[in-house]
Protein backbone atom coordinates (compact mmCIF):
# COMPACT_ATOMS: atom_id res chain seq x y z
CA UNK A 1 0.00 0.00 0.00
CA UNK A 2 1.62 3.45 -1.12
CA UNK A 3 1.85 6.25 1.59
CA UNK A 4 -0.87 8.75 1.70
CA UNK A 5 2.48 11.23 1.79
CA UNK A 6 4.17 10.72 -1.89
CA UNK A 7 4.78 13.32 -3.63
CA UNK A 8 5.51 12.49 -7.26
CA UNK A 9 8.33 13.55 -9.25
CA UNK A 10 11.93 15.55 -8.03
CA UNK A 11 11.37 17.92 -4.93
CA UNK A 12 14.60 19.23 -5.06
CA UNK A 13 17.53 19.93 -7.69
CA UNK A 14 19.45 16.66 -7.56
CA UNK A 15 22.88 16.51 -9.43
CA UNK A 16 23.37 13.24 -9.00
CA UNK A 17 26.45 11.40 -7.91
CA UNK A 18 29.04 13.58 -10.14
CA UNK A 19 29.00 16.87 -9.34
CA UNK A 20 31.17 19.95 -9.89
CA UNK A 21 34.40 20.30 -8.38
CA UNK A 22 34.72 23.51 -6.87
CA UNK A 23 37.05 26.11 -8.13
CA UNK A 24 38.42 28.03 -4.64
CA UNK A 25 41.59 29.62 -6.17
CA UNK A 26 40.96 32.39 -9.65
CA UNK A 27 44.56 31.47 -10.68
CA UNK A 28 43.80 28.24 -11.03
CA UNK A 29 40.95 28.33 -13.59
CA UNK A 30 43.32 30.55 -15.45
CA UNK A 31 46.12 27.96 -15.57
CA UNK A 32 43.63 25.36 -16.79
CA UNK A 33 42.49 27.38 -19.74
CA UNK A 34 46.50 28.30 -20.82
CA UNK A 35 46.64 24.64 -20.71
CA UNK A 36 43.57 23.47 -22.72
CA UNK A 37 44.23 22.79 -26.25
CA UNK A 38 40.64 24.05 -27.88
CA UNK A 39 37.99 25.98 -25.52
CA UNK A 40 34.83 27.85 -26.13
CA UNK A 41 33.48 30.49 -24.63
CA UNK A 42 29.57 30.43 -24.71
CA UNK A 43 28.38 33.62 -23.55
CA UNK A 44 24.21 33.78 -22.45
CA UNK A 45 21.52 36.47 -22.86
CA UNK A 46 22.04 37.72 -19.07
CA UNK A 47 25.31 38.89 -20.30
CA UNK A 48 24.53 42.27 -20.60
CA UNK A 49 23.06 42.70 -17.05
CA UNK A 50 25.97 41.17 -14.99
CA UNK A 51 28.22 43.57 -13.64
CA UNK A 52 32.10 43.29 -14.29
CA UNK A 53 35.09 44.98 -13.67
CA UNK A 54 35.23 45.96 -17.13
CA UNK A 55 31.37 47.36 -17.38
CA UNK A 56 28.96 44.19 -17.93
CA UNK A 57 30.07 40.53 -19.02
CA UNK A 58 30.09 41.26 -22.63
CA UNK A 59 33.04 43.59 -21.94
CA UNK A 60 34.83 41.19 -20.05
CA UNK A 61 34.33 38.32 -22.41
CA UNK A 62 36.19 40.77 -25.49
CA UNK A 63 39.10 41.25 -22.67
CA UNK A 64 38.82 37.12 -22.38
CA UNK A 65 38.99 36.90 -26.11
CA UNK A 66 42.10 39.27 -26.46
CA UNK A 67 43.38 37.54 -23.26
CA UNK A 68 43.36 34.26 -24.75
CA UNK A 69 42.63 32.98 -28.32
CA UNK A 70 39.42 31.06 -28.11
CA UNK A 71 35.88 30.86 -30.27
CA UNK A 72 32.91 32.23 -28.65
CA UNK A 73 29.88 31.37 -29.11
CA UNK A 74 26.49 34.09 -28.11
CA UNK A 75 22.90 34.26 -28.41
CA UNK A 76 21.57 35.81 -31.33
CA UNK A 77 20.91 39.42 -30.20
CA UNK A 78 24.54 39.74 -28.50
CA UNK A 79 26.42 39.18 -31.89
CA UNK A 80 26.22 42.60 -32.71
CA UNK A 81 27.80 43.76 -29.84
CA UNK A 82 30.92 41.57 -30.51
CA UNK A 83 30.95 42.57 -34.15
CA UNK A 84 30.64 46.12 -33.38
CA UNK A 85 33.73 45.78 -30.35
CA UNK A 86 35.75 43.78 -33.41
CA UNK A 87 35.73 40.50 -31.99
CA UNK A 88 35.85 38.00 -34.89
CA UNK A 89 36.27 34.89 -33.79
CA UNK A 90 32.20 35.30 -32.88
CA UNK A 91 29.21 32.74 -33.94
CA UNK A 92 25.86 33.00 -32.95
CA UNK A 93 23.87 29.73 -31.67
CA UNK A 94 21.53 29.45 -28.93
CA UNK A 95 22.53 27.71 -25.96
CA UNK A 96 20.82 24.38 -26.59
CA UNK A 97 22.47 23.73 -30.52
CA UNK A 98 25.80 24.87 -28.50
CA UNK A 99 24.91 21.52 -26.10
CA UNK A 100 23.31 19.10 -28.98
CA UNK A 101 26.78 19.66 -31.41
CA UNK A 102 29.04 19.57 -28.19
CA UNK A 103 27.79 16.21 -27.62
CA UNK A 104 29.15 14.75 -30.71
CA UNK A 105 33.09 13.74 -29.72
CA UNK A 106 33.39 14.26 -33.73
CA UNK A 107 32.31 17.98 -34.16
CA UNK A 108 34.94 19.95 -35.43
CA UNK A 109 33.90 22.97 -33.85
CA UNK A 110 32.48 26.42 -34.99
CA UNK A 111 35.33 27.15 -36.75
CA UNK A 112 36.23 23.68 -38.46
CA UNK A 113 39.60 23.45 -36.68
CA UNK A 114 38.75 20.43 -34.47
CA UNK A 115 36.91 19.24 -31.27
CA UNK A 116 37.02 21.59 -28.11
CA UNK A 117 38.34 20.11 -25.02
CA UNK A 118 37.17 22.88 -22.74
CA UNK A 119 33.94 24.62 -22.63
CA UNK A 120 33.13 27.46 -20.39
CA UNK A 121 29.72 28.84 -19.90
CA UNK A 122 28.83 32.21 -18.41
CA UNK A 123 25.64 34.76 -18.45
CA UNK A 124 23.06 31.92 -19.12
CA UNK A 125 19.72 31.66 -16.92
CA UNK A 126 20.80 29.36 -14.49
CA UNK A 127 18.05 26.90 -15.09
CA UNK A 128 19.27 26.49 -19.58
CA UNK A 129 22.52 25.74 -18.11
CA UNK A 130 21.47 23.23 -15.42
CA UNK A 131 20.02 21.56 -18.80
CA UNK A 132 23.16 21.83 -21.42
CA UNK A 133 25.32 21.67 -18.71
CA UNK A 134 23.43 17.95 -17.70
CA UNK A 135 23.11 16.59 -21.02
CA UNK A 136 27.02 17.26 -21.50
CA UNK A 137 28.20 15.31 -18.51
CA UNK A 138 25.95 12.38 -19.36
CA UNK A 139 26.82 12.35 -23.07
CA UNK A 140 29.41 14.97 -23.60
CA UNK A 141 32.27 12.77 -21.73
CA UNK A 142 35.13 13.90 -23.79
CA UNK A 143 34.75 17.63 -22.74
CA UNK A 144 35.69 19.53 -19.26
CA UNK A 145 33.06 21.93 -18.85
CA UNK A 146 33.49 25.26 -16.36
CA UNK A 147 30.88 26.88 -15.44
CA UNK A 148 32.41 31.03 -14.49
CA UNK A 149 28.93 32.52 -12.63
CA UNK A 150 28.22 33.69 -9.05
CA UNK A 151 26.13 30.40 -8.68
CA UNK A 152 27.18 26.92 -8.06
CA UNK A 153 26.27 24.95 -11.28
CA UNK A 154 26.78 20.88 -10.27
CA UNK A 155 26.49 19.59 -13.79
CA UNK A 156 29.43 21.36 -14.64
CA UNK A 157 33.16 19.81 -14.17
CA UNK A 158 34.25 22.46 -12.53
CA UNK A 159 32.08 25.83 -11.26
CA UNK A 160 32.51 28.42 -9.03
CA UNK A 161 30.52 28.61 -5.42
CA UNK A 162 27.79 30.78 -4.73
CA UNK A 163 29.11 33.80 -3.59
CA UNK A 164 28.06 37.34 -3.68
CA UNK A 165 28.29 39.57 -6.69
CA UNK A 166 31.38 41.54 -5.32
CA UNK A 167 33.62 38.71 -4.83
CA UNK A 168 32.40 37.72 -7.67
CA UNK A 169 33.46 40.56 -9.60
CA UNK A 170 37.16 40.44 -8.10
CA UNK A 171 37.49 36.90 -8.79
CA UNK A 172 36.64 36.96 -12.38
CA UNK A 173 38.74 39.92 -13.02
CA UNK A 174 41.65 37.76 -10.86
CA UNK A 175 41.26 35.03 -13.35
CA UNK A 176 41.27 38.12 -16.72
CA UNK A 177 44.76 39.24 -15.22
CA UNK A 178 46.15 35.86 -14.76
CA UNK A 179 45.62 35.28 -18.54
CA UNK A 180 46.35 38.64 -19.65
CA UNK A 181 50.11 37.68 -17.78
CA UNK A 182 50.75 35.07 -19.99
């Protein structure tokens, strides 16, 4: 006999058994791009309305494109923004095609120059990149995938913590310097 308490379906957000390893130290995520062979930066429609260092996130993702050379991929209305700031490396795809061709090990990326190794996702509503980012750890195996936001995303392979927008701020342009060094 089934209790008279169940409540169907998930009450809670529940990662599963592999979760996202926490990134504590900005210099570190910095050291892992320098080292990544291919990585994509996949910048979200809240872009424009989180507060950087540099003005809002699409300013900080053209320093993080002149920082290090990388492909970035943004939602349709942001392209003109990177055209117009002369970034050229710039496609536009929304957020779930960005998941559905990262899932194939044999996509040779936006620019035809072979399979990324690390994808980083920042600006997205947190609840499309719950989504990509679970789809890619379940069939995206042969990628590391960062999540760079103020919130903890656990589908990622590695994320930040939830921490306030300040620290936030200092730590993201900690991790800008650190490649800007190099």
């Amino acid at each position: 006999m089934m209790s008279a308490n169940l409540i169907p379906g998930q009450t809670a957000e529940i990662a599963g058994p592999k979760k996202a390893f926490l990134i504590s130290k900005p210099r570190v995520v910095a050291s892992m791009i320098k080292r990544a062979k291919r990585v994509l930066l996949v910048i979200g429609s809240q872009s424009g309305n989180i507060q950087t260092v540099d003005g809002d996130l699409i300013d900080s993702a053209v320093r993080f494109s002149k920082a290090f050379r990388m492909d970035i991929a943004v939602t349709g209305h942001l392209i003109g923004e990177f055209r117009k700031r002369g970034v050229e490396n710039t496609y536009s795809l929304s957020i779930m095609s960005v998941g559905e061709r990262l899932r194939d090990p044999e996509w040779m990326g936006l620019d035809g120059s072979g399979p990324y190794k690390l994808v980083i996702f920042m600006g997205h509503p947190y609840y499309m990149a719950w989504l990509v980012l679970n789809g890619l750890k379940h069939f995206g195996m042969h990628l590391t995938t960062m999540s760079l936001g103020a919130s903890y995303q656990p589908n990622a392979s590695w994320s930040t913590g939830s921490i306030s927008k300040e620290k936030w701020k200092n730590e993201f342009n900690t991790i800008l310097e650190s490649l800007e060094e190099a």
